[in-house]
Protein backbone atom coordinates (compact mmCIF):
# COMPACT_ATOMS: atom_id res chain seq x y z
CA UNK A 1 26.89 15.31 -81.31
CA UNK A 2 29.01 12.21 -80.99
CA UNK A 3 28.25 11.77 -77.76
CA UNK A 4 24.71 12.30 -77.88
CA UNK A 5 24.96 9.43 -80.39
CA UNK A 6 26.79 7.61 -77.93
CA UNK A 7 24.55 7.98 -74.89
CA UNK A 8 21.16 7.46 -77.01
CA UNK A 9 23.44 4.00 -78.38
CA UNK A 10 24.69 3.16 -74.64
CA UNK A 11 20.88 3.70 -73.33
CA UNK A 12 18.93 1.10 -76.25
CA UNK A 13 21.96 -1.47 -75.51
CA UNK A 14 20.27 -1.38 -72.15
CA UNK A 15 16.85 -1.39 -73.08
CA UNK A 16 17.34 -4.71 -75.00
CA UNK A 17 19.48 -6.47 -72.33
CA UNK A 18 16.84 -5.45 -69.60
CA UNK A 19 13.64 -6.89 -72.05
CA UNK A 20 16.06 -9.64 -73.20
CA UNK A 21 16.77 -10.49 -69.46
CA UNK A 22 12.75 -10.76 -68.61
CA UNK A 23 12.29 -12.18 -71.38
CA UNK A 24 14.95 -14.91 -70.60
CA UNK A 25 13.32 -15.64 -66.91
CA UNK A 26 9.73 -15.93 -68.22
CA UNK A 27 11.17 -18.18 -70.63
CA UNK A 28 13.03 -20.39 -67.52
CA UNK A 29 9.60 -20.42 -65.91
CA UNK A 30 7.63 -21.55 -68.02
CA UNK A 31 9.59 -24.22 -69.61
CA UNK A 32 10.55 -25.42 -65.34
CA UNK A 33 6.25 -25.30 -64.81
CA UNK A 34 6.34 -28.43 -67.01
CA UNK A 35 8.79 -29.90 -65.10
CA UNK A 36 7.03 -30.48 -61.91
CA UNK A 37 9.93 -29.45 -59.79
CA UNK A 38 7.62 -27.00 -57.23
CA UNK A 39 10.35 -24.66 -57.68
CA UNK A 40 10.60 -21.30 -56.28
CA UNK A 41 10.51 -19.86 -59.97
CA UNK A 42 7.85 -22.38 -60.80
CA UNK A 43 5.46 -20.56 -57.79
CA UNK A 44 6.39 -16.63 -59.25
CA UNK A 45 5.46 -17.70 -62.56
CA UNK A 46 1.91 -18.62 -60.86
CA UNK A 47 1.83 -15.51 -59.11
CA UNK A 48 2.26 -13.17 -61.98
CA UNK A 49 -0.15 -15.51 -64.55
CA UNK A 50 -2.55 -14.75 -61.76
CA UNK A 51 -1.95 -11.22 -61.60
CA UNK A 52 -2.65 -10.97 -65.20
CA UNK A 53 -5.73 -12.91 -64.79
CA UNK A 54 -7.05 -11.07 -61.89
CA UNK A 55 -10.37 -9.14 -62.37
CA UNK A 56 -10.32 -5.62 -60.20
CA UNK A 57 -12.30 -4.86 -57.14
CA UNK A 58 -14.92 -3.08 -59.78
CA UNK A 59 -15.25 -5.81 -62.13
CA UNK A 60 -15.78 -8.17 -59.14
CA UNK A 61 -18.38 -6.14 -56.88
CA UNK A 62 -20.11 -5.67 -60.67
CA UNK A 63 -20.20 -9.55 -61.16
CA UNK A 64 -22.05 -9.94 -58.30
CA UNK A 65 -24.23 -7.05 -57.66
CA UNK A 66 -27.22 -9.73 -57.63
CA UNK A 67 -25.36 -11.08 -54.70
CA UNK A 68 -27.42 -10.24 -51.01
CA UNK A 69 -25.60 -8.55 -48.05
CA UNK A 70 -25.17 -11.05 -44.99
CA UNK A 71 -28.37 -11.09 -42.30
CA UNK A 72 -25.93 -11.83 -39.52
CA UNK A 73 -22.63 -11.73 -37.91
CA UNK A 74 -20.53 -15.13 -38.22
CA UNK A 75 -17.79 -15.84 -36.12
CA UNK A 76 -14.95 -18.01 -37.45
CA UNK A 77 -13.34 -20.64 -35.45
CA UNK A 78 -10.04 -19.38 -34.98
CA UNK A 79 -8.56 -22.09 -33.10
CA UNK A 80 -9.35 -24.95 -35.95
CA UNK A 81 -6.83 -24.26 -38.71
CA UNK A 82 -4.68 -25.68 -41.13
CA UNK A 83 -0.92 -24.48 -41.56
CA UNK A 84 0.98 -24.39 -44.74
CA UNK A 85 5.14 -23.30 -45.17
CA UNK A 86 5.25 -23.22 -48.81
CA UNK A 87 5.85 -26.70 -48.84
CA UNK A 88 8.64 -26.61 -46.00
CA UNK A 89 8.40 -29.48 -43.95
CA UNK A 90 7.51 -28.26 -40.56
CA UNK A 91 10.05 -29.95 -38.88
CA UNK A 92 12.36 -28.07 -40.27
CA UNK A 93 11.21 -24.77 -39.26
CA UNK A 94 13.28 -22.18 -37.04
CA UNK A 95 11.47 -21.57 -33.53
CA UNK A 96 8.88 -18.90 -33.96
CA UNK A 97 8.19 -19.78 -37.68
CA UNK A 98 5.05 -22.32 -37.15
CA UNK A 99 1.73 -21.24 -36.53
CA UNK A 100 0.26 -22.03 -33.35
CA UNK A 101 -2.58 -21.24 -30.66
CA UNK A 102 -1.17 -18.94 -28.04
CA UNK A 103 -2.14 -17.28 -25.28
CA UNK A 104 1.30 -15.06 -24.92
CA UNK A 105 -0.96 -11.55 -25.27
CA UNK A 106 -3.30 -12.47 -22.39
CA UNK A 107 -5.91 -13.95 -25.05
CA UNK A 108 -6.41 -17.16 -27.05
CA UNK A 109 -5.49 -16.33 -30.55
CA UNK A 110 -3.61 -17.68 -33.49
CA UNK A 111 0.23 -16.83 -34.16
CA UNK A 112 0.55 -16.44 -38.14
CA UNK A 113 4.37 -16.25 -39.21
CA UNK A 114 5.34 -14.01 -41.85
CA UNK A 115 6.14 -16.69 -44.31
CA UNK A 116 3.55 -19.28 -44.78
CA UNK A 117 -0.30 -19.96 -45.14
CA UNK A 118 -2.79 -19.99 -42.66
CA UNK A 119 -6.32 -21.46 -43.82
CA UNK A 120 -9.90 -21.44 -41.87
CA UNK A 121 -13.16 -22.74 -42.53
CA UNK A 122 -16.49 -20.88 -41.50
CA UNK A 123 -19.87 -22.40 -43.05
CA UNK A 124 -22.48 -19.77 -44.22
CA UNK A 125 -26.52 -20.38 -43.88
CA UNK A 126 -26.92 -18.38 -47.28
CA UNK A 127 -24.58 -17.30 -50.10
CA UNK A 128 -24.42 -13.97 -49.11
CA UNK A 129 -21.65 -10.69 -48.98
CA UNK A 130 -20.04 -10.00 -46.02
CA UNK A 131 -16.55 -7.86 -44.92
CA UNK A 132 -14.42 -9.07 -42.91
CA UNK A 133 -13.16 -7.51 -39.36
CA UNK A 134 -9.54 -9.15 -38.18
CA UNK A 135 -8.71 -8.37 -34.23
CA UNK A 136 -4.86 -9.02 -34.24
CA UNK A 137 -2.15 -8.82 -32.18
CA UNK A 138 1.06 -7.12 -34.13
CA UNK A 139 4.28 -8.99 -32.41
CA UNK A 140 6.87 -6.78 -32.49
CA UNK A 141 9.53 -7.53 -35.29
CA UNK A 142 10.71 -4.69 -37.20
CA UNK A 143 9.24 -1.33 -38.33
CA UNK A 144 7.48 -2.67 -41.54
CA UNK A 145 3.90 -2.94 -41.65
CA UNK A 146 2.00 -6.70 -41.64
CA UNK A 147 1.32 -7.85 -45.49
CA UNK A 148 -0.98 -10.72 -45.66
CA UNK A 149 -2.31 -12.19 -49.05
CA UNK A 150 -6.35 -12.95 -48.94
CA UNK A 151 -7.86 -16.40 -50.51
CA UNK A 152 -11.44 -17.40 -50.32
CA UNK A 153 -12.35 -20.55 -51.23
CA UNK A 154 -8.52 -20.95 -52.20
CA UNK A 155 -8.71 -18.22 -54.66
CA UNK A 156 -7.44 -14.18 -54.35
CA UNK A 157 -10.83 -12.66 -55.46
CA UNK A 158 -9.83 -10.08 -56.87
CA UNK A 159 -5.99 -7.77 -57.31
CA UNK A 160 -6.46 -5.52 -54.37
CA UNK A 161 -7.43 -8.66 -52.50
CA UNK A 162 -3.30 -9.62 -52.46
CA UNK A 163 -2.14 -6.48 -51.01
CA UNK A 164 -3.44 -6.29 -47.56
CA UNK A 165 -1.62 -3.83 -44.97
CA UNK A 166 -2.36 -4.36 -41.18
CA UNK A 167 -0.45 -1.02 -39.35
CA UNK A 168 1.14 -1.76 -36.05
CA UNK A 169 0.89 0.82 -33.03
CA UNK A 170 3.90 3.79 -32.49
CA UNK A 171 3.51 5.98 -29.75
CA UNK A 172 5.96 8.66 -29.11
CA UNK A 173 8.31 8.71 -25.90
CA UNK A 174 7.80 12.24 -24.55
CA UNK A 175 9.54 13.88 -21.87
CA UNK A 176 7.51 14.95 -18.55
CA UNK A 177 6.78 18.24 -18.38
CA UNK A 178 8.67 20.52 -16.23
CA UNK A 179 6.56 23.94 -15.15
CA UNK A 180 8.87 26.46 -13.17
CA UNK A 181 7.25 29.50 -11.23
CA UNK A 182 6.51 33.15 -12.47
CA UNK A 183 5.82 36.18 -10.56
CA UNK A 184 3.62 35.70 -7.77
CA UNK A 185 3.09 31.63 -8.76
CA UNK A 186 4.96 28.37 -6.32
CA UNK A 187 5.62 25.72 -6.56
CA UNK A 188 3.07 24.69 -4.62
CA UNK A 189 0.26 26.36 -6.09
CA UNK A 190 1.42 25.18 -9.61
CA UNK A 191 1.24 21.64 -8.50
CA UNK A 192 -2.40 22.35 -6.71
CA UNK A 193 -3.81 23.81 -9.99
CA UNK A 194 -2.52 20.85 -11.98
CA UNK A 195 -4.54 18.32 -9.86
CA UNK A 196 -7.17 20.55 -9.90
CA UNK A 197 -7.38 20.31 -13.39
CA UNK A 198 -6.94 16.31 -13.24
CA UNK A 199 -3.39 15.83 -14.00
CA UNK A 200 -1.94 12.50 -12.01
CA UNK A 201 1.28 11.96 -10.90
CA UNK A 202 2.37 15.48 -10.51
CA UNK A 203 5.09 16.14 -8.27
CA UNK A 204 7.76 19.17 -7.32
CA UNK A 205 11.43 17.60 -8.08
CA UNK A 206 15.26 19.21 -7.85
CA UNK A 207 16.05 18.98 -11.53
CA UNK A 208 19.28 19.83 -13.68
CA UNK A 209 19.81 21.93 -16.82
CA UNK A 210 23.15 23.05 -18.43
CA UNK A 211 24.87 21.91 -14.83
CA UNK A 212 22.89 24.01 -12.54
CA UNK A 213 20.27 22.82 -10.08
CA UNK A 214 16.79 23.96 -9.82
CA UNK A 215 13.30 23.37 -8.77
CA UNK A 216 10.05 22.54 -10.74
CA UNK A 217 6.53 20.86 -11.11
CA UNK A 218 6.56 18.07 -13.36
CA UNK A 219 3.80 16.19 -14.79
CA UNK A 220 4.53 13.44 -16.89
CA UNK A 221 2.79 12.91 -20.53
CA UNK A 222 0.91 10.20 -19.92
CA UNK A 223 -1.90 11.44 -17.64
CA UNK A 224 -2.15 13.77 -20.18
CA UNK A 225 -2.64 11.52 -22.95
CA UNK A 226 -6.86 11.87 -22.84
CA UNK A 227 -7.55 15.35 -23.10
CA UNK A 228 -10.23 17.38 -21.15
CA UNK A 229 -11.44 21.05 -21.07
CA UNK A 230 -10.21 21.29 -17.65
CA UNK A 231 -6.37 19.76 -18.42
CA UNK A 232 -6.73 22.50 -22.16
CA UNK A 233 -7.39 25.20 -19.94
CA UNK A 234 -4.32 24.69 -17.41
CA UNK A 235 -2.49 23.59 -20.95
CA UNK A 236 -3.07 27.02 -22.48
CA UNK A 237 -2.08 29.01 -19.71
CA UNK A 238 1.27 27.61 -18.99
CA UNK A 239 2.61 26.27 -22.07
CA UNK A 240 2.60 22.61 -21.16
CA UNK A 241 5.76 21.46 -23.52
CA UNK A 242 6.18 17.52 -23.29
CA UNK A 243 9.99 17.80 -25.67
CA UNK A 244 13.38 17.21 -24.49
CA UNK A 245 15.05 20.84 -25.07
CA UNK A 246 18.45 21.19 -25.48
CA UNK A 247 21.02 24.16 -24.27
CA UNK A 248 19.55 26.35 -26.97
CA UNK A 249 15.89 25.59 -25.37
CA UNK A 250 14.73 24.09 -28.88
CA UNK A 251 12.68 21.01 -28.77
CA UNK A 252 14.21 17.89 -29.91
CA UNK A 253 11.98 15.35 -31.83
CA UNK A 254 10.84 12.60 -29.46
CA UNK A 255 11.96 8.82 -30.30
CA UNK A 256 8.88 6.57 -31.63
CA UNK A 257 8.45 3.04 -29.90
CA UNK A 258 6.00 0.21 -30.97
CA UNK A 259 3.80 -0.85 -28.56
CA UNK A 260 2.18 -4.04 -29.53
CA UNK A 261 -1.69 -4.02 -28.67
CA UNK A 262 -4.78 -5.50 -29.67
CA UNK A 263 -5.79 -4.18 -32.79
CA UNK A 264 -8.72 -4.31 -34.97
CA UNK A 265 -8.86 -3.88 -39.23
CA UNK A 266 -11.64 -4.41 -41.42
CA UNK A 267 -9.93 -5.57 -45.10
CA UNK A 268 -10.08 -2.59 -46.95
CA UNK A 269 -8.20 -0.91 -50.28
CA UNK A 270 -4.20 -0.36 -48.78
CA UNK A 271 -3.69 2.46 -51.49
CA UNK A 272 -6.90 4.41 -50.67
CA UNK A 273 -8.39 3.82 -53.54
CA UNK A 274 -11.83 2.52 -52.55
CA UNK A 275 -12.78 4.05 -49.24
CA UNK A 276 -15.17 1.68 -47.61
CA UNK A 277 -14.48 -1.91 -46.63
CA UNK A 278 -14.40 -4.31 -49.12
CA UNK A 279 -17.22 -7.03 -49.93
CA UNK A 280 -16.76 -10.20 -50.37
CA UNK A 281 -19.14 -13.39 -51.60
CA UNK A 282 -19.37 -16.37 -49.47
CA UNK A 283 -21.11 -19.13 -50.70
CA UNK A 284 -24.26 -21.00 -48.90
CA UNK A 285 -21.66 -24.25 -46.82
CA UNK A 286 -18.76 -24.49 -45.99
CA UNK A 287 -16.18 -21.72 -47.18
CA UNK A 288 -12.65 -21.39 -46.66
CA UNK A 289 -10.69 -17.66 -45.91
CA UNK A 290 -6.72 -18.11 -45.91
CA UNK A 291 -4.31 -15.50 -45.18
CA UNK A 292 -0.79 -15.70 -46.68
CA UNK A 293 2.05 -14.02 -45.02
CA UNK A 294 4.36 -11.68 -46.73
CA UNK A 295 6.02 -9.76 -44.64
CA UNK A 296 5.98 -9.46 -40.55
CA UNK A 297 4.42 -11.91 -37.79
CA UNK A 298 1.33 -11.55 -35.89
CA UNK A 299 -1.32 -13.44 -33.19
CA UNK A 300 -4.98 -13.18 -34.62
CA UNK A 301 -7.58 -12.99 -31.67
CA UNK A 302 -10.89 -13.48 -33.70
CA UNK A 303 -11.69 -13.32 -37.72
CA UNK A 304 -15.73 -12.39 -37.82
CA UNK A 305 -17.95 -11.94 -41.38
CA UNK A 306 -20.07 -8.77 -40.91
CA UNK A 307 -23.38 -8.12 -43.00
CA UNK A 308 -22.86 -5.10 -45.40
CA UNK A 309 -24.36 -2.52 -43.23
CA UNK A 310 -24.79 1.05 -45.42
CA UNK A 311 -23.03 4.00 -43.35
CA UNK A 312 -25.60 6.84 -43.05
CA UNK A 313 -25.41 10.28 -44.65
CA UNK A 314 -24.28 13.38 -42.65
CA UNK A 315 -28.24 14.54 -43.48
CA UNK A 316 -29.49 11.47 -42.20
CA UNK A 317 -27.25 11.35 -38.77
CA UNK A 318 -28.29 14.90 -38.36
CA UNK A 319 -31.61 13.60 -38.31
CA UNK A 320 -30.93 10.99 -35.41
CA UNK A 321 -29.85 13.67 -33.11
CA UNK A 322 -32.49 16.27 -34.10
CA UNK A 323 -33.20 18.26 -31.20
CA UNK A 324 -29.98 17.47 -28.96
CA UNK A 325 -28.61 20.28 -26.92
CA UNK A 326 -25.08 21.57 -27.52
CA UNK A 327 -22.15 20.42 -25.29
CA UNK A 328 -20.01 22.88 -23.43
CA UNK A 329 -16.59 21.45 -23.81
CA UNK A 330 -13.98 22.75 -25.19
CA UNK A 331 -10.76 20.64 -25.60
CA UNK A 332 -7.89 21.12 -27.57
CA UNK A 333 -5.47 18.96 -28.94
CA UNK A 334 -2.19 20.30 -30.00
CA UNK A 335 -1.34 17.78 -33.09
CA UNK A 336 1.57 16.69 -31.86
CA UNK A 337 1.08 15.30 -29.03
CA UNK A 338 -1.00 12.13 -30.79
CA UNK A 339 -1.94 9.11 -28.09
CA UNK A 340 -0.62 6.69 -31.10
CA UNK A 341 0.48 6.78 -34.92
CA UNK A 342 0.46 3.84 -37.42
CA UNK A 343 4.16 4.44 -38.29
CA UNK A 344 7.45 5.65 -36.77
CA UNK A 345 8.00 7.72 -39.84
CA UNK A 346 5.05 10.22 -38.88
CA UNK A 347 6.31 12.66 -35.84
CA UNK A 348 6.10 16.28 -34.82
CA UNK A 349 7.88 18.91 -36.83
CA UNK A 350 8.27 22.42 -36.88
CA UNK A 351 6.17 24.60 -38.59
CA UNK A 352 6.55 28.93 -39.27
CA UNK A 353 4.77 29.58 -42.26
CA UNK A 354 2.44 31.39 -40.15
CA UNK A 355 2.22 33.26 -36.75
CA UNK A 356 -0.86 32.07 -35.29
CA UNK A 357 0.40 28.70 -34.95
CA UNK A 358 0.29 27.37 -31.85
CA UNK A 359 2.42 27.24 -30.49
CA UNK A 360 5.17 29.75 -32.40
CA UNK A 361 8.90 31.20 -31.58
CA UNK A 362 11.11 33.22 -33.84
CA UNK A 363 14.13 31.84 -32.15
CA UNK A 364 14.26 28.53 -31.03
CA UNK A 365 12.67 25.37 -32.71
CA UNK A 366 8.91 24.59 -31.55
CA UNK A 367 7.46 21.16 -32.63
CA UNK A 368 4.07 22.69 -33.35
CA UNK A 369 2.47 20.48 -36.24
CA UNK A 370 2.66 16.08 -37.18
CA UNK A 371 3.32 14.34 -40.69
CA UNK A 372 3.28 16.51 -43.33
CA UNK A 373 5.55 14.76 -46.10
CA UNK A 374 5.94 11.87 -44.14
CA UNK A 375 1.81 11.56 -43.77
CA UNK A 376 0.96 11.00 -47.35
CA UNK A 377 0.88 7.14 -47.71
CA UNK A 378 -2.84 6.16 -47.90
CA UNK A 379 -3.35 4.22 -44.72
CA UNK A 380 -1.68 6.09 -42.28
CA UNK A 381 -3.30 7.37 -39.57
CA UNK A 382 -3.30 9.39 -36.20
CA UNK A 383 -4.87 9.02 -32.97
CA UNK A 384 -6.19 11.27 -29.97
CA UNK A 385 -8.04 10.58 -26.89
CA UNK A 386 -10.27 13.23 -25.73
CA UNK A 387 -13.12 13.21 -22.87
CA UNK A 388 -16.12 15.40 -22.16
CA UNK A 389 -17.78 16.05 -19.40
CA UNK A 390 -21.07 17.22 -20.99
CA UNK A 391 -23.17 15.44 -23.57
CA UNK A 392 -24.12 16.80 -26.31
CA UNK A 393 -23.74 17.80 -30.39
CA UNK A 394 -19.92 19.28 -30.43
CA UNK A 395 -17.95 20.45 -33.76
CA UNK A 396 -14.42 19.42 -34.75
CA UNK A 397 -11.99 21.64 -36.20
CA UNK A 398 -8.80 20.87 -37.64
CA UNK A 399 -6.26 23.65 -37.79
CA UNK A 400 -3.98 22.07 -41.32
CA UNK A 401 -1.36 23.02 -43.92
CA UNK A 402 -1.03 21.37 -47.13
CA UNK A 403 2.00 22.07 -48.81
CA UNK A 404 3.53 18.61 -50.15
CA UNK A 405 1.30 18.46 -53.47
CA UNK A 406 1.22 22.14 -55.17
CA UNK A 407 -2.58 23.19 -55.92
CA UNK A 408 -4.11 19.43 -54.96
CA UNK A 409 -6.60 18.89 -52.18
CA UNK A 410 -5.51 16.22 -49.08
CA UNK A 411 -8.39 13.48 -48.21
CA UNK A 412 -8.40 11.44 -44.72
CA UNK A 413 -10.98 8.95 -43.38
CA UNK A 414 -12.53 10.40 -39.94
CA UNK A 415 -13.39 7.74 -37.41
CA UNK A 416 -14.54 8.10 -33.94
CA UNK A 417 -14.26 5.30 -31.43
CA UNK A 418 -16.16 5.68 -28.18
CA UNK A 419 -15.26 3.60 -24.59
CA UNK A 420 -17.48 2.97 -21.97
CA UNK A 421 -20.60 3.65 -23.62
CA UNK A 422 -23.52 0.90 -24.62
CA UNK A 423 -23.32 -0.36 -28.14
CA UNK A 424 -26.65 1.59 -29.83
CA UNK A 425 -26.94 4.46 -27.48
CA UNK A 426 -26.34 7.96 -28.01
CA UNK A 427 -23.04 8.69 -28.29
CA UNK A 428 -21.80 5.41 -29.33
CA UNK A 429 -19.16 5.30 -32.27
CA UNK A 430 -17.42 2.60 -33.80
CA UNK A 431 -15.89 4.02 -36.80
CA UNK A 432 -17.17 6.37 -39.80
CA UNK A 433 -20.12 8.16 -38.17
CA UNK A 434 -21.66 9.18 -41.61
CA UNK A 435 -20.65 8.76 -45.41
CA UNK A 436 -19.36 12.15 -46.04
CA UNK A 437 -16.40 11.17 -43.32
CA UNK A 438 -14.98 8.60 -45.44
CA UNK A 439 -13.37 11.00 -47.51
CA UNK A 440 -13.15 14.13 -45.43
CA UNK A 441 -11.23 17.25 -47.67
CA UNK A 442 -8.79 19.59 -47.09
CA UNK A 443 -8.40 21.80 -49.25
């Protein structure tokens, strides 16, 4: 009993010196605010009597409901822009810490430093709402995501306006494959069947495993990387492995590399919360948009204010393509072989719960599934490149196991992205294709 009494004693002493302690800084901030001094304290204080005074993304899309959506597209001029270090003079700046045009990624953009303030003006014909679509460039740094801070007009519009999350792009380093004859099969034939079925690069090579020297076809990953129904059927009847084994023959998880590319993000909700893009109210003249840095550099190519365009409903799009034949592909992707990943944290892993997996071995390790507890941050996402040969109305199915969060559902956004096909035609995708995608459920 004593000590119970001595714990519950020990644990309020703590209590108070915690509350005391905030209680002691908010008193140190507000009494240096009338001081004038611009000190670091001085700007926190700011920050969190703005927090408190920020309205939510609700309260602000009610306030102005009234508000029109944007007749037009309007591109800002990236290339006129004022700078701001926090009041650092910017002569005292390490190299790589100013913002500056560049052309370093084989474009004209805008480098934006992690630390700092980056404003643009843009003048609107009409006060109208508008999202806003950011093509960036992430330059490589660390493994962090880019955190920006939004102002328009100098102001954060509303809380989930100060938490923006721009992923960068992970691809995993997978080994070639290495295909080794069976009964009546060569070498030779192997390789002929793997062009046939459009894999590049494919060659027969004297290879060595556990010290002893042998021959095989190897086709390397990336080839491989936009999947057809010709390179699925080859796939699926020899076991096409792209992971480093070791003596054992279990797969060993590849490593996860950024490779910086030319990204696009329309500001949206980083905790999922709201699904679609966020709105926001420029008024008729000249506006301003700032982005704040927080945490990791990167080279904007082009900041552009998009009319609020309503995404169709699955009954609707089904109504577009009334009438269109059925394609004949059929393409699988095995889920862990993705052509990118927003994080290094989301890789292959192995999977036995069931034996229809694919694919599945009761004694060795087989990377047969991606994420799972390490795919549950609102954000994340997973890419695969995929080509048919026919046109036509196809359906996706996802093969899934939800195990993380006992009895809940799982949601992800579904976006399609098309290349080499005529903005407006058939066939064309350049995000959501309908409403019910934003929020696609697994249960």
């Amino acid at each position: 009993m004593r000590e119970k009494r001595f714990f519950r004693l020990t644990a309020l002493v703590l209590c108070l010196a915690m509350l005391m302690g905030g209680m002691t800084v908010f008193a140190s901030a507000a009494s240096s605010g009338g001081s004038g001094s611009g000190s670091v304290t001085d700007t926190d204080f700011a920050e969190i009597q703005e927090l408190l005074n920020a309205i939510s993304y609700d309260d602000y899309t009610d306030k102005y409901d009234a508000v029109p959506a944007g007749k037009e597209a309007i591109s800002v001029d990236i290339t006129d822009f004022v700078a701001d270090y926090d009041g650092k003079d910017e002569a005292s700046l390490g190299d790589g810490a100013r913002a500056e045009v560049t052309d370093a990624h084989g474009f004209e953009g805008v480098f934006t430093p992690q630390d700092g303030s980056v404003t643009w003006t843009v003048e609107v014909p009409e006060t109208a709402k508008y999202t806003i679509k950011i093509e960036y460039w992430p330059d490589a740094n660390r493994t962090t995501s880019i955190e920006r801070v939004l102002y328009v007009n100098g102001k954060v519009p509303f809380a989930e306006a100060r938490y923006l999350t721009l992923a960068k792009n992970w691809t995993n380093q997978y080994e070639d494959a290495v295909l080794v004859p069976e009964g009546k099969e060569t070498l030779a034939s192997i390789k002929s069947a793997a062009e046939k079925h459009g894999f590049k690069e494919v060659s027969i090579q004297t290879l060595t495993k556990n010290g002893e020297k042998y021959q095989g076809v190897v086709i390397p990953f990336i080839p491989n990387a936009t999947m057809t129904a010709d390179m699925t059927k080859f796939c699926e009847k020899y076991s096409v492995r792209y992971f480093l084994t070791d003596i054992h023959n279990n797969e060993l998880r590849p490593v996860a590399v950024e490779e910086p590319t030319l990204m696009v993000y329309y500001v949206k909700d980083s905790t999922g919360y709201y699904s679609s893009n966020f709105e926001f109210v420029f008024n008729k003249g000249v506006n301003t948009l700032t982005l704040e840095g927080k945490n990791e550099p990167m080279t904007v190519k082009s900041i552009t204010l998009l009319p609020v365009e309503e995404t169709p409903s699955y009954e609707e799009y089904m109504k577009k393509y009334k009438g269109a034949s059925a394609g004949s592909d059929h393409i699988k992707i095995e889920g862990e072989f993705p052509t990118a990943m927003s994080n290094k944290t989301i890789y292959p892993i192995e999977e036995r719960s069931c034996a229809i997996n694919s694919p599945t071995s009761s004694d060795r390790v087989v990377l047969n599934t991606i994420g799972g507890e390490k795919w549950a941050t609102a954000g994340q996402w997973v890419e695969y490149s995929f080509s048919v040969k026919t046109s036509g109305m196809y359906d996706v199915v996802t093969r899934f196991r939800q195990n993380v969060l006992d009895g809940m559902s799982t949601c992800r956004t579904f976006y399609v992205f098309s290349e080499g096909i005529k903005e407006g035609a058939d066939g064309y995708y350049d995000g959501v294709p309908f409403e019910e995608a934003l929020k696609t459920t697994y249960n």
